[in-house]
N, C-alpha and C. Protein backbone atom coordinates (compact mmCIF):
# COMPACT_ATOMS: atom_id res chain seq x y z
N UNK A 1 -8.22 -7.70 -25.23
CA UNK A 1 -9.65 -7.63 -25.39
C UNK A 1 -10.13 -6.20 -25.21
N UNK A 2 -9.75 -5.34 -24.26
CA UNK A 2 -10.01 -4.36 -24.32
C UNK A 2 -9.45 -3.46 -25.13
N UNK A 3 -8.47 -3.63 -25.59
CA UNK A 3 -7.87 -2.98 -26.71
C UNK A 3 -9.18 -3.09 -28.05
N UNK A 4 -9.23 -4.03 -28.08
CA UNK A 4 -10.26 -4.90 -29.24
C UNK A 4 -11.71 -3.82 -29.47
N UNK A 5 -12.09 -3.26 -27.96
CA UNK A 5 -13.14 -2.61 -27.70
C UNK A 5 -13.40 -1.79 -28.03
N UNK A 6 -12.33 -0.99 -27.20
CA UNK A 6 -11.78 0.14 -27.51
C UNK A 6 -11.90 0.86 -29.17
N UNK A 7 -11.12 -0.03 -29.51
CA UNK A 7 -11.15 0.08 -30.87
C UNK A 7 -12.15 -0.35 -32.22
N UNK A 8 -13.09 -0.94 -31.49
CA UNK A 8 -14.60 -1.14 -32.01
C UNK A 8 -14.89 0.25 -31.71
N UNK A 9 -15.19 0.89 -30.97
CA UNK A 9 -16.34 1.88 -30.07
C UNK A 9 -15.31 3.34 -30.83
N UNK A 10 -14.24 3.34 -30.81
CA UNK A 10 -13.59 4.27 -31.47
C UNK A 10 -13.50 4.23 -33.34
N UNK A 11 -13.59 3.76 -33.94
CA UNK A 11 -13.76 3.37 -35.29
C UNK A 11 -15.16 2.56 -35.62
N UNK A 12 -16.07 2.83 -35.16
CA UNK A 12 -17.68 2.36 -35.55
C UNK A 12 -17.68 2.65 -37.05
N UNK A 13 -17.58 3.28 -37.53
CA UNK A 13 -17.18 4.04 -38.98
C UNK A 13 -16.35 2.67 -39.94
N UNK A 14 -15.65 1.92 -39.53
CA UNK A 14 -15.41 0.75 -39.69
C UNK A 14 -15.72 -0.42 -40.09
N UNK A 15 -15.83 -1.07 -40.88
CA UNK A 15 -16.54 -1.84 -41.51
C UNK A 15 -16.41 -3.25 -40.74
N UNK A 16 -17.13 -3.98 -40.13
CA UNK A 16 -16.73 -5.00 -39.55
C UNK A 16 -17.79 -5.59 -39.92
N UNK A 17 -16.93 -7.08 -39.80
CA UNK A 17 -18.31 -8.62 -40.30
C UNK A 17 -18.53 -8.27 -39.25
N UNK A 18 -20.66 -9.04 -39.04
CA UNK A 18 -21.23 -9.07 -38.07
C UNK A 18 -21.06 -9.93 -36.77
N UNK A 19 -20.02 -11.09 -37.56
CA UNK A 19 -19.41 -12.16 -36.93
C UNK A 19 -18.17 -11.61 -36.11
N UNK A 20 -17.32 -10.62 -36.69
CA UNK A 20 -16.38 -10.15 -35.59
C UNK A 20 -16.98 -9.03 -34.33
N UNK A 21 -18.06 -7.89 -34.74
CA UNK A 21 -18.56 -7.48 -33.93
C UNK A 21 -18.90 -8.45 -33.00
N UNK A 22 -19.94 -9.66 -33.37
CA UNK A 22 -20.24 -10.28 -32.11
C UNK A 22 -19.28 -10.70 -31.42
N UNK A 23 -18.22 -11.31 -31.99
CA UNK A 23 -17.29 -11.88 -30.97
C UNK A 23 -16.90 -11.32 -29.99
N UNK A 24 -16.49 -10.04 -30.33
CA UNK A 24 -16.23 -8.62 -29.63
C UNK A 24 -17.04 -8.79 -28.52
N UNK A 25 -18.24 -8.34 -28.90
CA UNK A 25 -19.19 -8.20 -27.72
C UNK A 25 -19.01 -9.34 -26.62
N UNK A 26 -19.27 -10.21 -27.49
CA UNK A 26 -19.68 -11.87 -26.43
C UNK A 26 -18.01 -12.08 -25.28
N UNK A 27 -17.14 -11.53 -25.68
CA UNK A 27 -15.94 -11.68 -25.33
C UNK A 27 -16.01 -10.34 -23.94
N UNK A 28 -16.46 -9.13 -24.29
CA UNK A 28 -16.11 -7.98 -23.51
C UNK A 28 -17.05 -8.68 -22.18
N UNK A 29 -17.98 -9.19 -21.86
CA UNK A 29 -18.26 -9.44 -20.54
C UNK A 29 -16.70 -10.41 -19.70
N UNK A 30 -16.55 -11.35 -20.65
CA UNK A 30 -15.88 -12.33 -19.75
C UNK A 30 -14.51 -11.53 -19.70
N UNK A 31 -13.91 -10.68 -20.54
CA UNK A 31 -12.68 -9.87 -20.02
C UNK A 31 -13.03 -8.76 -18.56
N UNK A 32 -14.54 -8.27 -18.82
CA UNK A 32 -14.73 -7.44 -17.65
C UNK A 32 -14.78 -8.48 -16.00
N UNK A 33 -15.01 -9.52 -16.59
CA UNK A 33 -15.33 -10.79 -14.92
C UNK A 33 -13.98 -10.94 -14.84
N UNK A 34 -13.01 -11.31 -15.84
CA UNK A 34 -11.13 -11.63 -15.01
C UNK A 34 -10.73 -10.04 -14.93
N UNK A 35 -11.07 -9.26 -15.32
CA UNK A 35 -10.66 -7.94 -15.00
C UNK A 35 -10.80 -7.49 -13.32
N UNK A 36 -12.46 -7.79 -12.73
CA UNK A 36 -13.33 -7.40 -11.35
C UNK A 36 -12.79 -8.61 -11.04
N UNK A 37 -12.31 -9.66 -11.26
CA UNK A 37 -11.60 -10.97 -10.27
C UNK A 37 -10.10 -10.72 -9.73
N UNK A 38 -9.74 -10.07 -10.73
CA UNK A 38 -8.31 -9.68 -10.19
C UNK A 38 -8.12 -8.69 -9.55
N UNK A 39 -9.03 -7.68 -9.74
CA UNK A 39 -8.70 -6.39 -8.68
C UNK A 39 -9.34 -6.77 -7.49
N UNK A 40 -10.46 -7.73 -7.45
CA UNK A 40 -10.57 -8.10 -6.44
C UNK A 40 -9.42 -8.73 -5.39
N UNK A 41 -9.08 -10.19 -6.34
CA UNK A 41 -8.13 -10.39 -5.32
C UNK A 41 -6.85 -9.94 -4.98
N UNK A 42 -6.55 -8.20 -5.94
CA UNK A 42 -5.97 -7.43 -5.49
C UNK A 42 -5.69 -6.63 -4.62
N UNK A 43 -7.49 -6.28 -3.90
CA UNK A 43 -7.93 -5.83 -2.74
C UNK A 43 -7.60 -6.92 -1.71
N UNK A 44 -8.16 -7.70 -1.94
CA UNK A 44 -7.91 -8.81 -0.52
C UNK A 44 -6.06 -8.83 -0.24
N UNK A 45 -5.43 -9.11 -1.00
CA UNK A 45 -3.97 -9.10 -0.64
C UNK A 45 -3.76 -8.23 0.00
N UNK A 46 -4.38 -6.61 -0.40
CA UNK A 46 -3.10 -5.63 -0.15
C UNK A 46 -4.24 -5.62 1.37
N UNK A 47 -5.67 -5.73 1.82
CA UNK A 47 -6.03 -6.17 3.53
C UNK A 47 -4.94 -7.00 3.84
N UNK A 48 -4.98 -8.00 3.25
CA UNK A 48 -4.35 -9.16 4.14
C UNK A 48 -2.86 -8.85 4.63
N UNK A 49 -2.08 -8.30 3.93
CA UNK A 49 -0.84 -7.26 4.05
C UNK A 49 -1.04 -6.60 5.39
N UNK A 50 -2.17 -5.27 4.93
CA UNK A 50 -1.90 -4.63 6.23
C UNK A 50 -2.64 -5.18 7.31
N UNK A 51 -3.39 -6.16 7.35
CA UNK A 51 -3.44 -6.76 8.86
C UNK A 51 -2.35 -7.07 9.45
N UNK A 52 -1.39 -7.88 8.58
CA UNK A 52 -0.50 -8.90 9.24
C UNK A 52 0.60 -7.82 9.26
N UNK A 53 0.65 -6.09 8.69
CA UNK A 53 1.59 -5.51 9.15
C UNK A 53 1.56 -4.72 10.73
N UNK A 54 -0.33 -4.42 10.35
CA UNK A 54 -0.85 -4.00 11.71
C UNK A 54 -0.66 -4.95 13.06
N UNK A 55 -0.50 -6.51 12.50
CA UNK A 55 -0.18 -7.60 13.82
C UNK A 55 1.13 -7.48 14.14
N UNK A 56 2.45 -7.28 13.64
CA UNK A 56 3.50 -7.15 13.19
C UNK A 56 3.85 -6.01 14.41
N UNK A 57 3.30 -4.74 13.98
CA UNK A 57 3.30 -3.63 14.55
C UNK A 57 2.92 -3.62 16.23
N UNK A 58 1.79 -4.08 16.27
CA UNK A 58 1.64 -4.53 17.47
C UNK A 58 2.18 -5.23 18.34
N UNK A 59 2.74 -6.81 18.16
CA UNK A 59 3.42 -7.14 18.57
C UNK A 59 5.33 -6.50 18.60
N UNK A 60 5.90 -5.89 17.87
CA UNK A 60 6.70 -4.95 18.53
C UNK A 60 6.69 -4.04 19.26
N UNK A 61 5.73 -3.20 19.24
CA UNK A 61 5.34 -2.22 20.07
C UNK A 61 5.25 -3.57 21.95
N UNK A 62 4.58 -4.24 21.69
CA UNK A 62 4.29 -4.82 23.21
C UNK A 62 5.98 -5.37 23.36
N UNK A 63 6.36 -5.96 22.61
CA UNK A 63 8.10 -6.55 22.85
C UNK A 63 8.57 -5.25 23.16
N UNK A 64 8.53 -4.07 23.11
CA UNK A 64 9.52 -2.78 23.12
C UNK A 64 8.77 -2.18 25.24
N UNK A 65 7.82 -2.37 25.12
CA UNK A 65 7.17 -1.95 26.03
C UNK A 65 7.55 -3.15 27.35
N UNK A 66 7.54 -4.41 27.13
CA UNK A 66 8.43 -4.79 28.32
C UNK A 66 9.22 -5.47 27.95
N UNK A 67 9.68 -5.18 27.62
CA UNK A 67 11.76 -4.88 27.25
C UNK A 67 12.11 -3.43 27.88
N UNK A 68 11.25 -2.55 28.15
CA UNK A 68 11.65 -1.12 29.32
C UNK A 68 11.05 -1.38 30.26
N UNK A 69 10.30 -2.50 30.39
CA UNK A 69 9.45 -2.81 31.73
C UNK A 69 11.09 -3.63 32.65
N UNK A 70 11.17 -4.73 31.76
CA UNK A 70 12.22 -5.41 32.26
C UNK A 70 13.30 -5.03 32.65
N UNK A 71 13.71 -3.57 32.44
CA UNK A 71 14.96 -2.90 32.30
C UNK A 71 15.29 -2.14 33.96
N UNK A 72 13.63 -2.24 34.08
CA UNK A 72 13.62 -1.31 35.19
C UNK A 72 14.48 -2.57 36.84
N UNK A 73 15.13 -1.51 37.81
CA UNK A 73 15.33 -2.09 38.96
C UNK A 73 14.31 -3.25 39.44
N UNK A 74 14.58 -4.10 40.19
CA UNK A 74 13.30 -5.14 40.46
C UNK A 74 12.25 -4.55 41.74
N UNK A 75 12.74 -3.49 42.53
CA UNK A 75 12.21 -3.09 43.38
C UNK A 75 11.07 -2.29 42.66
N UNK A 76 11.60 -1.41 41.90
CA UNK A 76 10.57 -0.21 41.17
C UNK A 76 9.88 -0.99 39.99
N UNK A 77 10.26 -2.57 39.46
CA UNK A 77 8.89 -2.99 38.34
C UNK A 77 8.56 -3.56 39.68
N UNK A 78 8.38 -3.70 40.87
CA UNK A 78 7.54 -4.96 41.75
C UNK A 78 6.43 -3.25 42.03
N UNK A 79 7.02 -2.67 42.25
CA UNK A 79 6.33 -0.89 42.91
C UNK A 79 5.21 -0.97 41.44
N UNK A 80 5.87 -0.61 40.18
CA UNK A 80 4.93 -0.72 38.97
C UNK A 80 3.57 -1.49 39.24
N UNK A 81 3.98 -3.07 39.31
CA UNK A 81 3.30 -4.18 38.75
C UNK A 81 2.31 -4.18 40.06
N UNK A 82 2.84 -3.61 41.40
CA UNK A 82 1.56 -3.44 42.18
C UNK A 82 0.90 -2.39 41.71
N UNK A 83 1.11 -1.36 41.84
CA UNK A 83 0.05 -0.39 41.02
C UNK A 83 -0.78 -0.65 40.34
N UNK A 84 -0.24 -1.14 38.64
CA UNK A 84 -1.41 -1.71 37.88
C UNK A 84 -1.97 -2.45 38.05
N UNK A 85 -1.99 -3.02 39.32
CA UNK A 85 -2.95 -4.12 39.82
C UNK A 85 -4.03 -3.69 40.56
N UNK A 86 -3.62 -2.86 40.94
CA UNK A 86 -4.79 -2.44 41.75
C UNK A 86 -5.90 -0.73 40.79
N UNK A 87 -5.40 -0.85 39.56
CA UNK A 87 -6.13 0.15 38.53
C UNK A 87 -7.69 -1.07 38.11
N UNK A 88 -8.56 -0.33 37.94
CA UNK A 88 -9.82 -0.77 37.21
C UNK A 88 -9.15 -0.92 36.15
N UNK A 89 -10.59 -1.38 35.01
CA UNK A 89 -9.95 -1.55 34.01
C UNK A 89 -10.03 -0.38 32.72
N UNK A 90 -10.94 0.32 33.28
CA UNK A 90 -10.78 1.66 32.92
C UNK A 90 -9.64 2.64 33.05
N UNK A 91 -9.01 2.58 33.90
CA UNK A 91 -7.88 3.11 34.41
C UNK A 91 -6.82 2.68 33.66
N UNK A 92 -7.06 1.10 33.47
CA UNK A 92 -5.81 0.84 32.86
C UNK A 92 -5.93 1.07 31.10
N UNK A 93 -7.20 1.07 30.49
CA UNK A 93 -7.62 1.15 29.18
C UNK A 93 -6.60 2.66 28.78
N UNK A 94 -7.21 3.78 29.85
CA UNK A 94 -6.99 5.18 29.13
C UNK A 94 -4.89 5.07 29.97
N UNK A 95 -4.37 4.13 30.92
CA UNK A 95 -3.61 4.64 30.65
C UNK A 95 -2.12 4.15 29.63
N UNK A 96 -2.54 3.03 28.81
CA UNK A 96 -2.06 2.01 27.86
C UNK A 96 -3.15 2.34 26.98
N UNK A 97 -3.28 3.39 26.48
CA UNK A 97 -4.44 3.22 24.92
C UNK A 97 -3.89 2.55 23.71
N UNK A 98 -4.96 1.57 23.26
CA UNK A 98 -4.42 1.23 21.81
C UNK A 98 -4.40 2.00 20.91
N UNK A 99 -3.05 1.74 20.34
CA UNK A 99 -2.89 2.39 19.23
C UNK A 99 -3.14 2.13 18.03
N UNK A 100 -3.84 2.59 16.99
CA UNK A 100 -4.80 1.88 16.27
C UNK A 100 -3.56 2.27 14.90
N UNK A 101 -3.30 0.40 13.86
CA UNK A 101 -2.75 0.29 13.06
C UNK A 101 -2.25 1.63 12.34
């Protein structure tokens, strides 16, 4: 269809029934609506992608983070796990910042 257009708008000089021009025309909206439908839901996929790579991401990052928590002696994560207990939550925000996707 867009080929079709194209090639109306480039060869006007062209002799066309009035009946194929119109078709042309009447046709170029509904190719432009599946055209803006598909890039649409081309956009939504490639979000939906990187959320679920950004969730992905996140959740390894926290599996990697205590998986070295766990690694540690039990004396020095019990020494840790009191500490961050007793941080605000400010304290603990800036010293675990998220890391943004």
């Amino acid at each position: 269809m867009y080929d079709l257009q194209a090639n109306l708008q480039a060869n006007q000089d062209q002799k066309l029934d009035p009946e194929e021009r119109e078709l042309i025309m009447a046709l170029a909206p509904l190719y432009r609506q599946q055209l803006d439908a598909a890039l649409q839901r081309g956009m939504e996929q490639g979000l939906q992608q990187g959320i679920q790579q950004g969730i992905q991401q996140g959740q390894r990052l926290i599996i990697e983070k205590v998986t070295s928590l766990l690694a540690l002696p039990p004396q020095q994560l019990s020494q840790y796990l009191l500490q961050l207990s007793q941080l605000s939550r400010e304290q603990l925000l800036a010293r675990f910042p998220i890391a943004s996707p």
